[in-house]
N, C-alpha and C. Protein backbone atom coordinates (compact mmCIF):
# COMPACT_ATOMS: atom_id res chain seq x y z
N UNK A 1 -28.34 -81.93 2.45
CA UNK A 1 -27.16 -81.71 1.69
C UNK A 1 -27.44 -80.90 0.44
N UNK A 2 -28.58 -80.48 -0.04
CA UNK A 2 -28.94 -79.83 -0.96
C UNK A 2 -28.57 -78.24 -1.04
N UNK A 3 -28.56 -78.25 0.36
CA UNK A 3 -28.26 -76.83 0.67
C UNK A 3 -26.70 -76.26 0.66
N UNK A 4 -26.19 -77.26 0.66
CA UNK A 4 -24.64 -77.18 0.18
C UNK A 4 -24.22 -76.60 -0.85
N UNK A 5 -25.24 -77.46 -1.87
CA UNK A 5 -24.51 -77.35 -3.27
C UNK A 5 -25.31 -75.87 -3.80
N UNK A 6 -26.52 -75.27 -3.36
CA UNK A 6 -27.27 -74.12 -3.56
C UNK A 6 -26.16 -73.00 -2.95
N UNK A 7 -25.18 -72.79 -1.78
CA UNK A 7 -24.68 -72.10 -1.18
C UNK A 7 -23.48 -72.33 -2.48
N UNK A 8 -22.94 -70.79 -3.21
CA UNK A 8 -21.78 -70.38 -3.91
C UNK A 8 -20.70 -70.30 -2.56
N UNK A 9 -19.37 -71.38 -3.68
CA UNK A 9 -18.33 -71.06 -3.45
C UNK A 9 -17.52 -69.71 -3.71
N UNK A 10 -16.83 -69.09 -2.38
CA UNK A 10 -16.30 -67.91 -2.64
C UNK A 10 -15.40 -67.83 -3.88
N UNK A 11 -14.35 -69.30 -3.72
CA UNK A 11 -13.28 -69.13 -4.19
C UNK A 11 -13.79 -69.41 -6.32
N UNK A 12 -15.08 -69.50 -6.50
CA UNK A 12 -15.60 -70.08 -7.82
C UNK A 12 -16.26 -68.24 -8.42
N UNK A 13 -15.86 -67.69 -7.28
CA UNK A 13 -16.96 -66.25 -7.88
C UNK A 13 -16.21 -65.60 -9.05
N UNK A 14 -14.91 -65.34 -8.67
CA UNK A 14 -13.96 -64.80 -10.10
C UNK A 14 -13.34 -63.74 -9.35
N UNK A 15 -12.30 -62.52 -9.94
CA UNK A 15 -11.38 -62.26 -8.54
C UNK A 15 -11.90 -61.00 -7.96
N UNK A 16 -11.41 -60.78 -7.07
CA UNK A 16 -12.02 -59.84 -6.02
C UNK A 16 -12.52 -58.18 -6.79
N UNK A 17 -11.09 -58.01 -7.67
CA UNK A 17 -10.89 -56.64 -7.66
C UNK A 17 -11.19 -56.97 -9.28
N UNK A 18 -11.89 -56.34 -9.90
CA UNK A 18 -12.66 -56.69 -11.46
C UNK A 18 -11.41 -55.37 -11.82
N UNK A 19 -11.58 -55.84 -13.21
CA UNK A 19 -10.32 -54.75 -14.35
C UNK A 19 -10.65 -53.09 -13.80
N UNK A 20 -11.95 -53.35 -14.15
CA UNK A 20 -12.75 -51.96 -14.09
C UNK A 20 -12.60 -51.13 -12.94
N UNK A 21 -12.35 -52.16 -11.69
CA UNK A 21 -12.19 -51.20 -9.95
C UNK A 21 -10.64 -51.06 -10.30
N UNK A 22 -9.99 -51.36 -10.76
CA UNK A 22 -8.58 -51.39 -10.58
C UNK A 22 -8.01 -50.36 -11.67
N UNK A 23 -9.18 -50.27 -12.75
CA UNK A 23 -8.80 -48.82 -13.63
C UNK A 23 -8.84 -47.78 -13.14
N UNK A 24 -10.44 -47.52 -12.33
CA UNK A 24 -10.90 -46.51 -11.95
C UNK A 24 -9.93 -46.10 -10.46
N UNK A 25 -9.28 -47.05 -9.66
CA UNK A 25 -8.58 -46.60 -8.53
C UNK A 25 -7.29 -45.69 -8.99
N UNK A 26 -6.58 -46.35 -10.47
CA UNK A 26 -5.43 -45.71 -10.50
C UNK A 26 -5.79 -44.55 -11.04
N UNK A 27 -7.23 -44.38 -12.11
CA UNK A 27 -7.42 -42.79 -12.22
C UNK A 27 -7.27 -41.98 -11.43
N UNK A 28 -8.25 -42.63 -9.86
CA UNK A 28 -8.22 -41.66 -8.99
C UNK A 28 -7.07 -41.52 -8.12
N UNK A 29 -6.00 -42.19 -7.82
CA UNK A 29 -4.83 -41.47 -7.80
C UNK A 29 -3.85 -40.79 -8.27
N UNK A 30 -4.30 -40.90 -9.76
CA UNK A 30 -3.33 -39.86 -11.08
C UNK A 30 -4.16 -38.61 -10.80
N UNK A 31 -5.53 -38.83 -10.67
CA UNK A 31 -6.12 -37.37 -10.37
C UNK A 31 -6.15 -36.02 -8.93
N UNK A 32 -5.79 -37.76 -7.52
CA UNK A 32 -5.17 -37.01 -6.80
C UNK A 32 -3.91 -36.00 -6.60
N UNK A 33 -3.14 -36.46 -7.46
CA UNK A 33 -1.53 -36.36 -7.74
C UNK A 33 -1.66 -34.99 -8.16
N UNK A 34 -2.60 -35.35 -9.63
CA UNK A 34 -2.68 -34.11 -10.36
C UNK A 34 -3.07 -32.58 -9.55
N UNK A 35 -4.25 -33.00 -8.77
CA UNK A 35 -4.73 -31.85 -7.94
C UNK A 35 -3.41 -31.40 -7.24
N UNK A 36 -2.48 -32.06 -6.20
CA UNK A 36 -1.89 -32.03 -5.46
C UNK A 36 -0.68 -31.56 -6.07
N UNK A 37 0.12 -31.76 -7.75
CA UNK A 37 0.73 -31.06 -8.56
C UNK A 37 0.32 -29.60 -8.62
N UNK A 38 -0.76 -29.83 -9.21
CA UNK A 38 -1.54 -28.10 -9.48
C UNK A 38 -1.03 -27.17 -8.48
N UNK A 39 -1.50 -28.00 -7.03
CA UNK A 39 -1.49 -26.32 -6.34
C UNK A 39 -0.49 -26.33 -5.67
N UNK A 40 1.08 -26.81 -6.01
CA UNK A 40 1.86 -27.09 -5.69
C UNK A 40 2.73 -25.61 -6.41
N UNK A 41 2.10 -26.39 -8.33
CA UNK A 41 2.29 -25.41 -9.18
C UNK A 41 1.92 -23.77 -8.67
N UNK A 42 0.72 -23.69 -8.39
CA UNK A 42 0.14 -22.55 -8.01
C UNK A 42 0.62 -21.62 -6.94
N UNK A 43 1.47 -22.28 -5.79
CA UNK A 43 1.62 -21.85 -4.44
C UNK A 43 3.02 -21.36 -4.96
N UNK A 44 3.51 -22.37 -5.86
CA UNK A 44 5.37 -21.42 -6.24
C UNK A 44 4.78 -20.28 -6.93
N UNK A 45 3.84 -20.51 -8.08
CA UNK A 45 3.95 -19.15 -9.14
C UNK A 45 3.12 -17.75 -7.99
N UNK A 46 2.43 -17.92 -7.32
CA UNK A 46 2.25 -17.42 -6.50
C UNK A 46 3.04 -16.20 -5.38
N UNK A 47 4.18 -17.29 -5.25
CA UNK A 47 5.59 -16.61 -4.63
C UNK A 47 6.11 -16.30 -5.21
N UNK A 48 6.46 -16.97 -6.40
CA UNK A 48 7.49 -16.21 -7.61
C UNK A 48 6.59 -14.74 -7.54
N UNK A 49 5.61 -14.20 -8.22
CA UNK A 49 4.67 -13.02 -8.16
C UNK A 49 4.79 -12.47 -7.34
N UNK A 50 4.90 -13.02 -5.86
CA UNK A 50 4.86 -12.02 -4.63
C UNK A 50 6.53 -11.29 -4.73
N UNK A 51 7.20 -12.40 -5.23
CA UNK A 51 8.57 -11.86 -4.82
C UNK A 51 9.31 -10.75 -5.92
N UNK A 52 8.59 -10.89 -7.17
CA UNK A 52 9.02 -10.28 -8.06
C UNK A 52 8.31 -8.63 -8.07
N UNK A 53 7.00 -8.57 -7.30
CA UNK A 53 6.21 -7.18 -7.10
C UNK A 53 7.46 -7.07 -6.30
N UNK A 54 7.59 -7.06 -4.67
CA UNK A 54 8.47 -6.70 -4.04
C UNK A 54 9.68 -6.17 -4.74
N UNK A 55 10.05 -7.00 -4.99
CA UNK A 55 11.60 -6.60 -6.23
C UNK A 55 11.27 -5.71 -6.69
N UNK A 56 10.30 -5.03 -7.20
CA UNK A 56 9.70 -3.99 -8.36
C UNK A 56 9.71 -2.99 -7.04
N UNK A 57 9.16 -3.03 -6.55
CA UNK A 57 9.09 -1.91 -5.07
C UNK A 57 10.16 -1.77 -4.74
N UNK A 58 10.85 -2.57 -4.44
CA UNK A 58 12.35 -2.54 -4.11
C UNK A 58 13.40 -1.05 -4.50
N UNK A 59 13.16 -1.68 -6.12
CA UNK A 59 13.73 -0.76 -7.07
C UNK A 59 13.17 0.74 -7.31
N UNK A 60 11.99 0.72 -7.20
CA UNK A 60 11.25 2.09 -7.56
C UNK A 60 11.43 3.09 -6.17
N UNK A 61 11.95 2.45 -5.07
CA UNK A 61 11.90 3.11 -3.56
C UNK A 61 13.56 3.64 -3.49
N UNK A 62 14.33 2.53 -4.40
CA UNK A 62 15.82 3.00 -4.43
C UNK A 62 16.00 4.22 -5.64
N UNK A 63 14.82 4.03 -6.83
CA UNK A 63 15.04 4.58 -7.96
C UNK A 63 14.56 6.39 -7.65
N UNK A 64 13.20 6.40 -7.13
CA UNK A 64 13.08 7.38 -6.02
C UNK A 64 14.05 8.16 -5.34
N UNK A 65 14.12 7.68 -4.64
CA UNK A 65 15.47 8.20 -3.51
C UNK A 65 16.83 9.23 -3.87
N UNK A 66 16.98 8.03 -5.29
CA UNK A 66 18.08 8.27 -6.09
C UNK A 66 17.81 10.15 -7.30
N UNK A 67 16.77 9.84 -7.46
CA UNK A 67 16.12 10.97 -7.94
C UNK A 67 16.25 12.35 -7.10
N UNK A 68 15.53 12.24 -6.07
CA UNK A 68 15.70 13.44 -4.98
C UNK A 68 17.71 13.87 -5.23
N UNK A 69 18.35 12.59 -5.24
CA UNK A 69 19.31 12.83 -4.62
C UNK A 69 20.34 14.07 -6.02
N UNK A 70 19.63 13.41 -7.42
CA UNK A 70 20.44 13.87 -8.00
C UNK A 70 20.04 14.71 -9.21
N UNK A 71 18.94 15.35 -8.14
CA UNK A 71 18.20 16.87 -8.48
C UNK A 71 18.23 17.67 -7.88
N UNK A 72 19.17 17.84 -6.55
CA UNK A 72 19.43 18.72 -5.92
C UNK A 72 19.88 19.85 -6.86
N UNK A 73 19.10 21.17 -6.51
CA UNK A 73 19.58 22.26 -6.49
C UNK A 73 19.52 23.37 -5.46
N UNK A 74 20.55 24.31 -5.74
CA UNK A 74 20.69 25.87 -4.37
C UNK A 74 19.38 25.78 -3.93
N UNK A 75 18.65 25.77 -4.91
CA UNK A 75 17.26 26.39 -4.01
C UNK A 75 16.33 25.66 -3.22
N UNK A 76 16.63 24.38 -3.37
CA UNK A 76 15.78 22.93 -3.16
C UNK A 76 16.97 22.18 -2.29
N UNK A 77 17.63 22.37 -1.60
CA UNK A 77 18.89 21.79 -1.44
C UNK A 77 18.36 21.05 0.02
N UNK A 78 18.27 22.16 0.60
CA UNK A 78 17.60 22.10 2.51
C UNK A 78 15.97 21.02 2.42
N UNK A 79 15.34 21.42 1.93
CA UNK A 79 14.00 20.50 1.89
C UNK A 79 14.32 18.99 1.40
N UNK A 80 15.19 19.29 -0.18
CA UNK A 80 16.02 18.04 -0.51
C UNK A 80 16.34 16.93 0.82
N UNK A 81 17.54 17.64 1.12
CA UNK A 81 17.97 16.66 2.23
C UNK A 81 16.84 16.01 3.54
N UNK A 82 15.98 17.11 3.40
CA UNK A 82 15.23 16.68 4.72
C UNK A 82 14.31 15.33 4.10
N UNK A 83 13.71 15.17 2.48
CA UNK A 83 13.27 14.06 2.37
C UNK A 83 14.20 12.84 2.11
N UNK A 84 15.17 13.50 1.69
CA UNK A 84 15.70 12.14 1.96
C UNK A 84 16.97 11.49 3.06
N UNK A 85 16.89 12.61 4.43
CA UNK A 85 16.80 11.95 5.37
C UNK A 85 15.66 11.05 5.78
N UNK A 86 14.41 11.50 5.78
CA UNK A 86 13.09 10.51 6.10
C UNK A 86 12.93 9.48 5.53
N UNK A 87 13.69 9.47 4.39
CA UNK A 87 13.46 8.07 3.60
C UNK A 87 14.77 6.87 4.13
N UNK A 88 15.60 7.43 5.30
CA UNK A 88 16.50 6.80 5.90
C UNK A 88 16.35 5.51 6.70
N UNK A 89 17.17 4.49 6.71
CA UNK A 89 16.87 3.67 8.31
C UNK A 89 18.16 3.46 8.24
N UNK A 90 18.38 2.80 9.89
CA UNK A 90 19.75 2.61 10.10
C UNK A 90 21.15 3.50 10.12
N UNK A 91 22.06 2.68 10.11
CA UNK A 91 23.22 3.92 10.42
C UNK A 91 23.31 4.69 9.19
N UNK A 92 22.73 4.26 7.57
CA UNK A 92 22.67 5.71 7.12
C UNK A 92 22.03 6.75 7.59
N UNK A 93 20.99 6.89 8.38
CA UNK A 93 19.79 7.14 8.96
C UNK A 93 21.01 8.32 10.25
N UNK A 94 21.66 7.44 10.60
CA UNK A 94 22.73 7.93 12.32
C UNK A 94 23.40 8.97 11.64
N UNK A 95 24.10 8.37 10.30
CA UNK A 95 25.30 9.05 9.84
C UNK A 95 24.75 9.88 8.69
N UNK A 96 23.47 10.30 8.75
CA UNK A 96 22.87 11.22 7.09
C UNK A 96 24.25 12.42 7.51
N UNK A 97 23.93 13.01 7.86
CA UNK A 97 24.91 14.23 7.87
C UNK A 97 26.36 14.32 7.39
N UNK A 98 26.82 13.28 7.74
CA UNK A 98 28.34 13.46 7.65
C UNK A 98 27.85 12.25 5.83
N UNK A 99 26.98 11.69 5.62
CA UNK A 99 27.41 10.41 3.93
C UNK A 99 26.77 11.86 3.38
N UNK A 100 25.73 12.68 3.46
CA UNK A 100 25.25 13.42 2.29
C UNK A 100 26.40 14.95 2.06
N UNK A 101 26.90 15.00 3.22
CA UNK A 101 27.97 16.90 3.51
C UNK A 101 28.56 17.39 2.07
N UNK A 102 29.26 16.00 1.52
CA UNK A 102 29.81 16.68 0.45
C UNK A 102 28.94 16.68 -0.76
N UNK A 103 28.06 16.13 -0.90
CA UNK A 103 26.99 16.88 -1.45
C UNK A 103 26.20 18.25 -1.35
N UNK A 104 26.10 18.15 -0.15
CA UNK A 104 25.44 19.41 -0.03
C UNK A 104 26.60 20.67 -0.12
N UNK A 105 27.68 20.40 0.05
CA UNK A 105 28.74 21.45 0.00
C UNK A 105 29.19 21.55 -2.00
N UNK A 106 29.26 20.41 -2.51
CA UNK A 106 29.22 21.23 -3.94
C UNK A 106 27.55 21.93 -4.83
N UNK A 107 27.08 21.47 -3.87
CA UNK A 107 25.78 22.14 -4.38
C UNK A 107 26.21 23.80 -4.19
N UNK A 108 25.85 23.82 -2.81
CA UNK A 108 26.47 25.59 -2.35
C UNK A 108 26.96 25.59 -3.07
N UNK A 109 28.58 25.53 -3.31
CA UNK A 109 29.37 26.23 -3.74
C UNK A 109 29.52 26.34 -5.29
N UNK A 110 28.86 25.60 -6.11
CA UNK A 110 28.94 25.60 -7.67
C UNK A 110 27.82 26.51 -7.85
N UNK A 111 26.65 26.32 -7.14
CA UNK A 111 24.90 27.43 -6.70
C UNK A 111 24.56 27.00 -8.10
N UNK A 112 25.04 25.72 -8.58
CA UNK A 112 24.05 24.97 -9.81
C UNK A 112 22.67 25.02 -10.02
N UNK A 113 22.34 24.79 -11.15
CA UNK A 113 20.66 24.02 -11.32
C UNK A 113 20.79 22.86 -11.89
N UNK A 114 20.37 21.48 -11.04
CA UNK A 114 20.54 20.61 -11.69
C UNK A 114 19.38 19.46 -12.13
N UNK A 115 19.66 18.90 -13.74
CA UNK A 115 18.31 18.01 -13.73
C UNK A 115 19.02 16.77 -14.02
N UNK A 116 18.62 15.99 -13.52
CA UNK A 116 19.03 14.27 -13.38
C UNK A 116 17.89 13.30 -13.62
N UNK A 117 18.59 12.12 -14.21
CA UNK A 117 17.23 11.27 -14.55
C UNK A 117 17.92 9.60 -14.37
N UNK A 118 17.11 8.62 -13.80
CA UNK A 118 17.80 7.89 -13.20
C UNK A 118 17.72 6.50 -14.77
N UNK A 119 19.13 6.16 -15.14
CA UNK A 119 18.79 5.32 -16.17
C UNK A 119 18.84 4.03 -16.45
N UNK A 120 19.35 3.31 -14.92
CA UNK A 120 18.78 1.94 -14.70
C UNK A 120 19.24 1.31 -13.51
N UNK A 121 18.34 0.56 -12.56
CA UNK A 121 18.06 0.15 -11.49
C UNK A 121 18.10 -1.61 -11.83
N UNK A 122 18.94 -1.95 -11.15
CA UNK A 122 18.54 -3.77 -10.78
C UNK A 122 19.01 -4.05 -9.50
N UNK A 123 17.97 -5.08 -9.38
CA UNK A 123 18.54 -6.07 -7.80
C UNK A 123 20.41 -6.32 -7.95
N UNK A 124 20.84 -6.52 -7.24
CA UNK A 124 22.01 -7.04 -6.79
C UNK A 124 22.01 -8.35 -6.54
N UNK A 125 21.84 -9.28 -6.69
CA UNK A 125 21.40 -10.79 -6.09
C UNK A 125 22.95 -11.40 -5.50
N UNK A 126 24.30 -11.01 -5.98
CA UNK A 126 25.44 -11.33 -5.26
C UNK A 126 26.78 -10.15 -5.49
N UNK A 127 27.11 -10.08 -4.12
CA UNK A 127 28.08 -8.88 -4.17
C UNK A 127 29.54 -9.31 -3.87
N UNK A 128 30.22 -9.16 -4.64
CA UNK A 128 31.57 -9.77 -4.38
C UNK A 128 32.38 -7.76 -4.30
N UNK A 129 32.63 -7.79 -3.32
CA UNK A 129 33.48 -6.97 -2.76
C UNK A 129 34.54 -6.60 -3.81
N UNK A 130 35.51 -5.26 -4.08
CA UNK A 130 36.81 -5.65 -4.98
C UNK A 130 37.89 -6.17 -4.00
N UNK A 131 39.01 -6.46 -4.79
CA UNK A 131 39.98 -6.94 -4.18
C UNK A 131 40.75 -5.91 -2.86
N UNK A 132 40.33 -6.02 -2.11
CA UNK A 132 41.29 -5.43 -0.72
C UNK A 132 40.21 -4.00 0.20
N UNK A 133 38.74 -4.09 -0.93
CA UNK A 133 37.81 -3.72 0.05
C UNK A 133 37.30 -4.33 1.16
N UNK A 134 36.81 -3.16 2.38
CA UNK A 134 36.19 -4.25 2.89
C UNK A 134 34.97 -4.66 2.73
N UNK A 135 34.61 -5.59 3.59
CA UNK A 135 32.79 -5.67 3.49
C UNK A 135 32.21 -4.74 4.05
N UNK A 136 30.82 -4.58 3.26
CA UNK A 136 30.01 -4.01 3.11
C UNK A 136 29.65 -3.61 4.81
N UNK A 137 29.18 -2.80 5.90
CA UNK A 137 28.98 -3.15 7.32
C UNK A 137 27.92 -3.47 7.56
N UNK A 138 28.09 -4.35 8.57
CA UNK A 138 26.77 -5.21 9.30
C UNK A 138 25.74 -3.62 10.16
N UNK A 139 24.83 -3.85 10.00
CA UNK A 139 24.06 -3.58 11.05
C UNK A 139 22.96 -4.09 11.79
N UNK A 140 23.63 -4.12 13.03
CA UNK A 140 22.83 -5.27 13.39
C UNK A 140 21.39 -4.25 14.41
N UNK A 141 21.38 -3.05 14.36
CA UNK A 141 19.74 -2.58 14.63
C UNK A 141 18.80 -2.95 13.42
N UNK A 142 19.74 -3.38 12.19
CA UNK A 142 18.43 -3.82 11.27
C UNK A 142 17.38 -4.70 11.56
N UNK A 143 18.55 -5.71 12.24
CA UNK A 143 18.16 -6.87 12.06
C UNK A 143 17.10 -7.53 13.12
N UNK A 144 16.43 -6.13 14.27
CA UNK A 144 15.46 -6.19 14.80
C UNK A 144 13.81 -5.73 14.15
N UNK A 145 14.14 -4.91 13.14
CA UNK A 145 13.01 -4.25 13.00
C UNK A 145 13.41 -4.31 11.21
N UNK A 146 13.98 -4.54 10.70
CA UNK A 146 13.67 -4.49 8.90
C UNK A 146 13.27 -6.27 9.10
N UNK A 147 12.13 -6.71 7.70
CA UNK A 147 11.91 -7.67 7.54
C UNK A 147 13.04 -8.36 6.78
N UNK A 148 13.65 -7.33 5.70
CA UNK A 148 14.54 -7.41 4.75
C UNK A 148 15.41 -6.38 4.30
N UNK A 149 16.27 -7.06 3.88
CA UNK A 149 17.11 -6.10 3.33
C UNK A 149 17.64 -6.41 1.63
N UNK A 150 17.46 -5.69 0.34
CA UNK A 150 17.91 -5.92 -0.80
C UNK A 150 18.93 -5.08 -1.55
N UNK A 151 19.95 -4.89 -1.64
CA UNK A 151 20.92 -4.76 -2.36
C UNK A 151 20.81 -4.03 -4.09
N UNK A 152 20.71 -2.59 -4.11
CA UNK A 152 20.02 -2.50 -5.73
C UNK A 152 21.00 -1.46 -6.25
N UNK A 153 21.16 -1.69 -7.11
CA UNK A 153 22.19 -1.45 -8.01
C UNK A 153 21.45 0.02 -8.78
N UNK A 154 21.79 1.25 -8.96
CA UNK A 154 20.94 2.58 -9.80
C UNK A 154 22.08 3.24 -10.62
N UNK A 155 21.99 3.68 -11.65
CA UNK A 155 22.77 3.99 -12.69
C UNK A 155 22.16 5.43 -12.82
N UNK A 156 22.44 6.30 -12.98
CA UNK A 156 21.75 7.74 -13.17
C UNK A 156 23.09 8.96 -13.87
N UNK A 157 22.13 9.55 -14.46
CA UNK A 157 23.27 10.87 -14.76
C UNK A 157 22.31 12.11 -15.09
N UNK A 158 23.10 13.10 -14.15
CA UNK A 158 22.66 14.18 -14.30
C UNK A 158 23.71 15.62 -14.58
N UNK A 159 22.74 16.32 -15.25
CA UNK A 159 23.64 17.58 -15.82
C UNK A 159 23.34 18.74 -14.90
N UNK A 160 24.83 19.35 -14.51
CA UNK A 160 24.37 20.48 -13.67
C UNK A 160 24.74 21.74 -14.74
N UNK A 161 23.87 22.64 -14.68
CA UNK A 161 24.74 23.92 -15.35
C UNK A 161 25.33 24.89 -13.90
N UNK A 162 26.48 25.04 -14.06
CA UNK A 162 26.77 25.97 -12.99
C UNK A 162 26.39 27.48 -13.54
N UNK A 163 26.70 28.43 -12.31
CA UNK A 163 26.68 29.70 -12.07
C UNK A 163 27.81 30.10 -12.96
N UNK A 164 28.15 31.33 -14.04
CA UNK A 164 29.27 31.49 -14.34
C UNK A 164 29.90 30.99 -15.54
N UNK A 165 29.22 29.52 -15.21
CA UNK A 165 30.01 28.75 -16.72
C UNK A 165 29.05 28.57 -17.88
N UNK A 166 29.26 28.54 -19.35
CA UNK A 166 28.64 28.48 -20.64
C UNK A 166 28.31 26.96 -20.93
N UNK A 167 29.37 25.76 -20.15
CA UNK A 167 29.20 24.65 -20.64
C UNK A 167 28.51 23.65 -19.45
N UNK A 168 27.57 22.89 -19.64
CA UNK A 168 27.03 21.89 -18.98
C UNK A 168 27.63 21.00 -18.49
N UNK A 169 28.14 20.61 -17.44
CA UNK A 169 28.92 19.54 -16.50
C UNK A 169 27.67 18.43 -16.12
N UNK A 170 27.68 16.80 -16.94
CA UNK A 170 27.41 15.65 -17.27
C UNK A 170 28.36 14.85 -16.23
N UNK A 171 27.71 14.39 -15.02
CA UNK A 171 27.87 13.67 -14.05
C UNK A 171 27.27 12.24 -14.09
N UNK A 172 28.12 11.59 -13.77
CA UNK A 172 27.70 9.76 -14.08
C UNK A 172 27.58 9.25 -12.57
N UNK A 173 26.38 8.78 -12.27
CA UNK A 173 26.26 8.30 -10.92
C UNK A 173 26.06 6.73 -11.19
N UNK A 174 26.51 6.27 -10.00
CA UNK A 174 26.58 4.51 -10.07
C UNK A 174 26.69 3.88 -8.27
N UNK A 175 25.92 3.82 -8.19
CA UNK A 175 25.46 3.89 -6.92
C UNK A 175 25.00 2.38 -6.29
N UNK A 176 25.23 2.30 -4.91
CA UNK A 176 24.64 0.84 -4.69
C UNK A 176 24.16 1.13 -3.23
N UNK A 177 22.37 0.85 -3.35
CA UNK A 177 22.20 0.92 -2.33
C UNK A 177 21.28 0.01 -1.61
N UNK A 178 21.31 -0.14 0.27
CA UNK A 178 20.57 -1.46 0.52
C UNK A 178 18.93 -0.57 0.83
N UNK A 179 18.21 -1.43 0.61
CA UNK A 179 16.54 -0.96 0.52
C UNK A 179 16.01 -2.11 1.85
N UNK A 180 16.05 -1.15 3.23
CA UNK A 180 14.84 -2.25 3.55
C UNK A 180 13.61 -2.01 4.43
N UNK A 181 13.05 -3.15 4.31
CA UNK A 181 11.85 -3.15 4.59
C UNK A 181 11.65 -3.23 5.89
N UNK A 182 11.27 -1.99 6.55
CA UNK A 182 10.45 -1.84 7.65
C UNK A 182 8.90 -1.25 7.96
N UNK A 183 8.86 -2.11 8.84
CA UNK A 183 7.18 -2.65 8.89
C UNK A 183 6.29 -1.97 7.63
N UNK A 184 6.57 -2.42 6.22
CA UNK A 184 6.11 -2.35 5.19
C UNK A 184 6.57 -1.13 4.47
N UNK A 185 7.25 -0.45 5.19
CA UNK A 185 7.51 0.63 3.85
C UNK A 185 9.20 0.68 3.96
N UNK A 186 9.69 0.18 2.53
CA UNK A 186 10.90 0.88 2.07
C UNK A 186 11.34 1.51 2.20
N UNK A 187 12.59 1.37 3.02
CA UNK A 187 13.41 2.70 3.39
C UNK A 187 15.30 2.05 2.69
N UNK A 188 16.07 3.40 2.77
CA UNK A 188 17.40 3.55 2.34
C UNK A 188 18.44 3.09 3.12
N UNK A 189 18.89 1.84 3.33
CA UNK A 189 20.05 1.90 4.37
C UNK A 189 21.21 1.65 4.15
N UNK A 190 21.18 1.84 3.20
CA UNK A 190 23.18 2.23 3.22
C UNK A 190 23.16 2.90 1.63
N UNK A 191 24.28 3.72 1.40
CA UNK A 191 24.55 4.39 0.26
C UNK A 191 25.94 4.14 -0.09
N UNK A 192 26.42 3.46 -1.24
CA UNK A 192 27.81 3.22 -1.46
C UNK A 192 28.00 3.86 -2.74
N UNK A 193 28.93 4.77 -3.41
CA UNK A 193 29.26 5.15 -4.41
C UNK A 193 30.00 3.79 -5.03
N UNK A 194 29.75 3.29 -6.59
CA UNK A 194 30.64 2.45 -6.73
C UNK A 194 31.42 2.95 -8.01
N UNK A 195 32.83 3.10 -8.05
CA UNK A 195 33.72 3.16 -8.58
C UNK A 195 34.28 2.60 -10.13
């Protein structure tokens, strides 16, 4: 019976989980958390960055475009159009000929020199139509081959001097156009004058 009283009672040892294991466990789940916060943090700012370069491309591919368009002159007129047909997709792309004509017809006929400079570009993020327009048109060949499509708003004005005349004619452009992305490079697909 000696050996009884030599053998410790479990229930006399004191409690299982000491202060100290029970500090150190909840550290290490505030520290899991924390890690698991971090790159939570990291993976949005990450996207935010990816999405805001894009946006920046976005704009500089519409701001571009917009440039060619409203530096046309007599002598640059034909090459003009041909880059920025190439910078086309979609039914602007079908219909370049007949959205750019009357452009190219007051070019001829005024036989201007003109310099234009584009003076501000933003995303569009929501488009409310005016009252008794319609919507904007679907195209749905985009929607096989663009990844995206963005909506950008370009403000520009350019001065033409005509042939003939003494005074400089100051043209206000306001333009809205969709930018999208096929298989990585920015292209022009739709051109809306806005009013």
């Amino acid at each position: 019976m000696a050996d009884d009283q030599d053998t410790p009672d479990p229930a006399e040892d004191g409690p299982v989980f000491s202060g100290f294991g029970i500090a150190s466990t909840v550290v290490g789940v505030i520290a899991v958390a924390a890690v698991v916060l971090a790159a939570l943090i990291w993976t949005q700012h990450r996207d935010d960055v990816d999405e805001l370069r894009y946006r920046a491309r976005a704009m500089q591919a519409a701001a571009d475009w917009t440039a060619v368009l409203i530096n046309m002159n007599k002598d640059t007129v034909d090459a003009d159009l041909v880059k920025l047909h190439e910078g086309t997709v979609g039914q602007l792309n079908a219909e370049f000929e007949a959205a750019v004509e009357p452009y190219r017809e007051l070019v001829a006929k005024l036989q201007s020199r003109t310099t234009g400079q584009v003076d501000s570009v933003a995303i569009e993020s929501l488009y409310h139509a005016p009252e008794g327009a319609p919507p904007p048109p679907e195209q749905p060949e985009l929607t096989a081959s663009a990844a995206r499509t963005d909506t950008v708003l370009v403000v520009a004005t350019s001065i033409s001097e005509n042939v003939g005349s003494d005074k400089p004619q100051t043209v206000r452009w306001n333009l809205r156009l969709d930018v999208s992305d096929v298989d990585g490079k920015l292209l022009i697909s739709r051109l809306e004058p806005i009013r």
